[in-house]
C-alpha atoms as a PDB file:
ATOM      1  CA  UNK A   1      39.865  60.458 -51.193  1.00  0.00           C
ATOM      2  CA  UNK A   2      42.209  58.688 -53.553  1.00  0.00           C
ATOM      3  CA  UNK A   3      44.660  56.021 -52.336  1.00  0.00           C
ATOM      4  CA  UNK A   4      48.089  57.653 -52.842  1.00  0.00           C
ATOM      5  CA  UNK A   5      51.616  57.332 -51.139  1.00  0.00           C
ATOM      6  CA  UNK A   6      50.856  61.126 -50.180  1.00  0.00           C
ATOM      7  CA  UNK A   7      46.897  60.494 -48.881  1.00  0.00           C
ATOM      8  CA  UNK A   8      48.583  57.481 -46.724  1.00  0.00           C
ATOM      9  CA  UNK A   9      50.855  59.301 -44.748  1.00  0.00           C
ATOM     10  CA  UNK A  10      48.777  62.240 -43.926  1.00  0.00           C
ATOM     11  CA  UNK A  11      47.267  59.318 -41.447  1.00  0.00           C
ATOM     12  CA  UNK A  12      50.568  58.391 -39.949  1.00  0.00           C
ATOM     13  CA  UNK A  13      51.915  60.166 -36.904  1.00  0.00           C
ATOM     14  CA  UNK A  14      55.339  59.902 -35.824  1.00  0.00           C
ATOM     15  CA  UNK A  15      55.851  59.497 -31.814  1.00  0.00           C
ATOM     16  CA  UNK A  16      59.720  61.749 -30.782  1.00  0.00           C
ATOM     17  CA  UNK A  17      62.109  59.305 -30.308  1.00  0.00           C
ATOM     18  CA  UNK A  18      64.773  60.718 -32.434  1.00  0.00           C
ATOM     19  CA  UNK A  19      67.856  58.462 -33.099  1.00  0.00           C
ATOM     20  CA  UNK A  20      68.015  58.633 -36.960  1.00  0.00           C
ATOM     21  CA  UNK A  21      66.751  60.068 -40.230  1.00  0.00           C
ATOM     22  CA  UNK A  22      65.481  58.524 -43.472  1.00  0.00           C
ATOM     23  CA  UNK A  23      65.891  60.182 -46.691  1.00  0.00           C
ATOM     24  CA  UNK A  24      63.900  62.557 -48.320  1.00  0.00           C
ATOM     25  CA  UNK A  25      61.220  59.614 -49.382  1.00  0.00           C
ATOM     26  CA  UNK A  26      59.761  59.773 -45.769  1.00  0.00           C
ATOM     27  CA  UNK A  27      59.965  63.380 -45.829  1.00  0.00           C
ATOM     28  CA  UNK A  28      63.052  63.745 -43.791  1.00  0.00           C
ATOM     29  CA  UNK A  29      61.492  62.818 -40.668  1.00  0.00           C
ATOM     30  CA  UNK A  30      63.516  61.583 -37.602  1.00  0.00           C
ATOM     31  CA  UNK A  31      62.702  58.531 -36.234  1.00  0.00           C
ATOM     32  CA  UNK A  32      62.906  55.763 -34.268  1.00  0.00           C
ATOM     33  CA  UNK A  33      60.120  55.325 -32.514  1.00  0.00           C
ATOM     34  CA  UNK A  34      56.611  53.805 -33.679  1.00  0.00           C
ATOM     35  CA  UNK A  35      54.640  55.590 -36.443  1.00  0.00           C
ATOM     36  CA  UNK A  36      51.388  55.707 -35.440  1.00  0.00           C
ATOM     37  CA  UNK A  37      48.406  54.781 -37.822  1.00  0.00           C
ATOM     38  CA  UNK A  38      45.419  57.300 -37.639  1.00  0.00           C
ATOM     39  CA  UNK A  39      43.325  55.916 -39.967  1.00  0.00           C
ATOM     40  CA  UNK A  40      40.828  53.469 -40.169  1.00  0.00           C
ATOM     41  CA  UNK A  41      41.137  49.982 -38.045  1.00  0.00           C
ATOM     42  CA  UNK A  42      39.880  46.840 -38.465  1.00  0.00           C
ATOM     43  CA  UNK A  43      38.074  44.524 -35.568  1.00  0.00           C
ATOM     44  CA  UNK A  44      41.738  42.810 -34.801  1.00  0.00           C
ATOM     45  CA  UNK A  45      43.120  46.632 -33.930  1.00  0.00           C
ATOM     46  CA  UNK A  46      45.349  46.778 -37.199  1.00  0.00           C
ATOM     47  CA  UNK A  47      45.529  49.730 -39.658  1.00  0.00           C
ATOM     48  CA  UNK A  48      43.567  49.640 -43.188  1.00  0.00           C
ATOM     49  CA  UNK A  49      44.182  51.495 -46.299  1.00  0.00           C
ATOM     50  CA  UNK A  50      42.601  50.680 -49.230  1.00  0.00           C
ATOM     51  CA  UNK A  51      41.483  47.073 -48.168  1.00  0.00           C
ATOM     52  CA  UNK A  52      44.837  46.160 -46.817  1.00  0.00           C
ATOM     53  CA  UNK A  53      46.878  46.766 -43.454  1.00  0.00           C
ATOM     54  CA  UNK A  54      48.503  49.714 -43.633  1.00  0.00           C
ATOM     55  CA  UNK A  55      51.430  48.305 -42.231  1.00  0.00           C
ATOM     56  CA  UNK A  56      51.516  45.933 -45.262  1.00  0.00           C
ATOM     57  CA  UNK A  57      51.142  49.417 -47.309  1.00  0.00           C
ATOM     58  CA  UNK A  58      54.087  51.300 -45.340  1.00  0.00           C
ATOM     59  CA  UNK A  59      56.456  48.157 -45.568  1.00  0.00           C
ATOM     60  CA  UNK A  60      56.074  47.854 -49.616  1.00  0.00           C
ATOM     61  CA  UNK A  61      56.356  51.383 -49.765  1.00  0.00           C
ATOM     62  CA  UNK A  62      59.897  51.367 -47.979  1.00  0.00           C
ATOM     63  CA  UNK A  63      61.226  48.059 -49.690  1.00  0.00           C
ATOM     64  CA  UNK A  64      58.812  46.872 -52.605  1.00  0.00           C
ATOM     65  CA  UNK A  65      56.387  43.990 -52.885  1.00  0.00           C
ATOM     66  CA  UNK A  66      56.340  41.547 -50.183  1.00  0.00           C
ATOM     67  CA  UNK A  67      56.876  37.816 -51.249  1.00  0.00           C
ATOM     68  CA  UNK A  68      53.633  35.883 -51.589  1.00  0.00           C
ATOM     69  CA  UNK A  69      52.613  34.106 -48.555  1.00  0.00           C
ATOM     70  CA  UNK A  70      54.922  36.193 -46.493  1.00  0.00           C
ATOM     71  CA  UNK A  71      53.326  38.286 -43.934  1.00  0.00           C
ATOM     72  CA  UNK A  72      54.980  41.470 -41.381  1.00  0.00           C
ATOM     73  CA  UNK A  73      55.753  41.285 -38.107  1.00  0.00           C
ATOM     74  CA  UNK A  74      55.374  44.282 -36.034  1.00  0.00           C
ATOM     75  CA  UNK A  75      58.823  43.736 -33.897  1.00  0.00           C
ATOM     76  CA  UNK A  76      57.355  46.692 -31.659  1.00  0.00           C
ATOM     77  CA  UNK A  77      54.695  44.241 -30.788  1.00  0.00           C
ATOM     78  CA  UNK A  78      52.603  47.224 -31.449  1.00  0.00           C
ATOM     79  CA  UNK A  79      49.886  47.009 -34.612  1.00  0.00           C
ATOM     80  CA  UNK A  80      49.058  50.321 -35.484  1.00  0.00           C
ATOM     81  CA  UNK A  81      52.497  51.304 -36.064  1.00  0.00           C
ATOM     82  CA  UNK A  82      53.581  51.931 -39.922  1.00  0.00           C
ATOM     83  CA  UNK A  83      57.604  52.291 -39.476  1.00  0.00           C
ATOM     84  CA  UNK A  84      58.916  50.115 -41.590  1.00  0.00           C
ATOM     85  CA  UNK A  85      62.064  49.573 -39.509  1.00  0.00           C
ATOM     86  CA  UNK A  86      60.374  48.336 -37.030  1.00  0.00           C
ATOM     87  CA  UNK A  87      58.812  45.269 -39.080  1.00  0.00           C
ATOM     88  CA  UNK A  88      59.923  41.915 -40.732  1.00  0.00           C
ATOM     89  CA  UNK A  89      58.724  40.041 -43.441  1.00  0.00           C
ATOM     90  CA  UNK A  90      58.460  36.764 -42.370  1.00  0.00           C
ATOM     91  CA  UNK A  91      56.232  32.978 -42.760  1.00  0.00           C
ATOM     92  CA  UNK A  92      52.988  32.804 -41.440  1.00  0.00           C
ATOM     93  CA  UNK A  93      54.261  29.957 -39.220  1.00  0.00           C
ATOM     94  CA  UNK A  94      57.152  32.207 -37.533  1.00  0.00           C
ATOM     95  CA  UNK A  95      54.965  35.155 -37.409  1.00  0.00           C
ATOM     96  CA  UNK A  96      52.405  32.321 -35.404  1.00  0.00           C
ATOM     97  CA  UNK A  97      55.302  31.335 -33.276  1.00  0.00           C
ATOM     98  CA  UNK A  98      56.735  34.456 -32.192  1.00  0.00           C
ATOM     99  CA  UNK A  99      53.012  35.433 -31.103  1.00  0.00           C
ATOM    100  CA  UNK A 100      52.870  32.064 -29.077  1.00  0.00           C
ATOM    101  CA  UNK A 101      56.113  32.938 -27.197  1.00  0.00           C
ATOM    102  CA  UNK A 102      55.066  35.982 -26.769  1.00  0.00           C
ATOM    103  CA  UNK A 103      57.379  39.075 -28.406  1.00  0.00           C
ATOM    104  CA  UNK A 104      60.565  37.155 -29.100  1.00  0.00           C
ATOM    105  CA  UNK A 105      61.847  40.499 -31.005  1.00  0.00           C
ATOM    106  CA  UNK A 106      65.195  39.284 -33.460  1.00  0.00           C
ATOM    107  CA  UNK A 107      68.466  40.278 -31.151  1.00  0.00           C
ATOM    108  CA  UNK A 108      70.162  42.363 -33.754  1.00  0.00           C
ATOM    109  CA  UNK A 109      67.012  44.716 -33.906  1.00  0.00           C
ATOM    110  CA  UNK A 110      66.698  45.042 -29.894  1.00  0.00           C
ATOM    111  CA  UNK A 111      70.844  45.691 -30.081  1.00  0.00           C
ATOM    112  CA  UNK A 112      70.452  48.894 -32.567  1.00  0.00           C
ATOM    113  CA  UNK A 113      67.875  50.127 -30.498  1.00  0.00           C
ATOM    114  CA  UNK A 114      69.859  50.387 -27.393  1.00  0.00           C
END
């Protein structure tokens, strides 16, 4: 199989929860809720496509490369899930810290979801 943007989302299914809809890139699907990775895993429970978490895939698919160093965090709190609205790029340290605390989600995203 090669590694396209088409190949990657056949592994991606998208749990109902519809509050919005995305353009015609993600196929004009509604959603809100988590987009489940089907794919491969690796030991830790996260998506892989290609070598690389698939969240990492779905995220520079939506917005581009992701800053060196930088790394996503799932503000579901859920890692098989490849909607890119429902991650953050952010420093290894925060991403560290917010796992610590346990899921301190960002207010503003908890606020649109309500």
């Amino acid at each position: 199989m090669q590694l396209t943007q088409a190949a990657f989302w056949e592994f991606v299914h998208v749990l109902p929860n519809p509050k919005q809809t995305v353009g015609t890139f993600w196929f004009d699907r509604v959603h809100d809720g988590c987009w489940m990775w089907t794919g491969s895993r690796d030991g830790k429970g996260y998506g892989r496509w290609g070598g690389v978490g698939a969240h990492r895939v779905a995220d520079e698919y939506a917005r581009g490369p992701i800053p060196e160093g930088m790394v996503i965090d799932h503000l579901c709190a859920n890692s098989l899930c490849v909607n890119p609205l429902h991650m953050e790029v952010v420093t290894k340290g925060e991403n560290t810290r917010r796992r610590r605390r346990g899921r301190n989600i960002p207010t503003e995203w908890m606020a649109a979801r309500r």
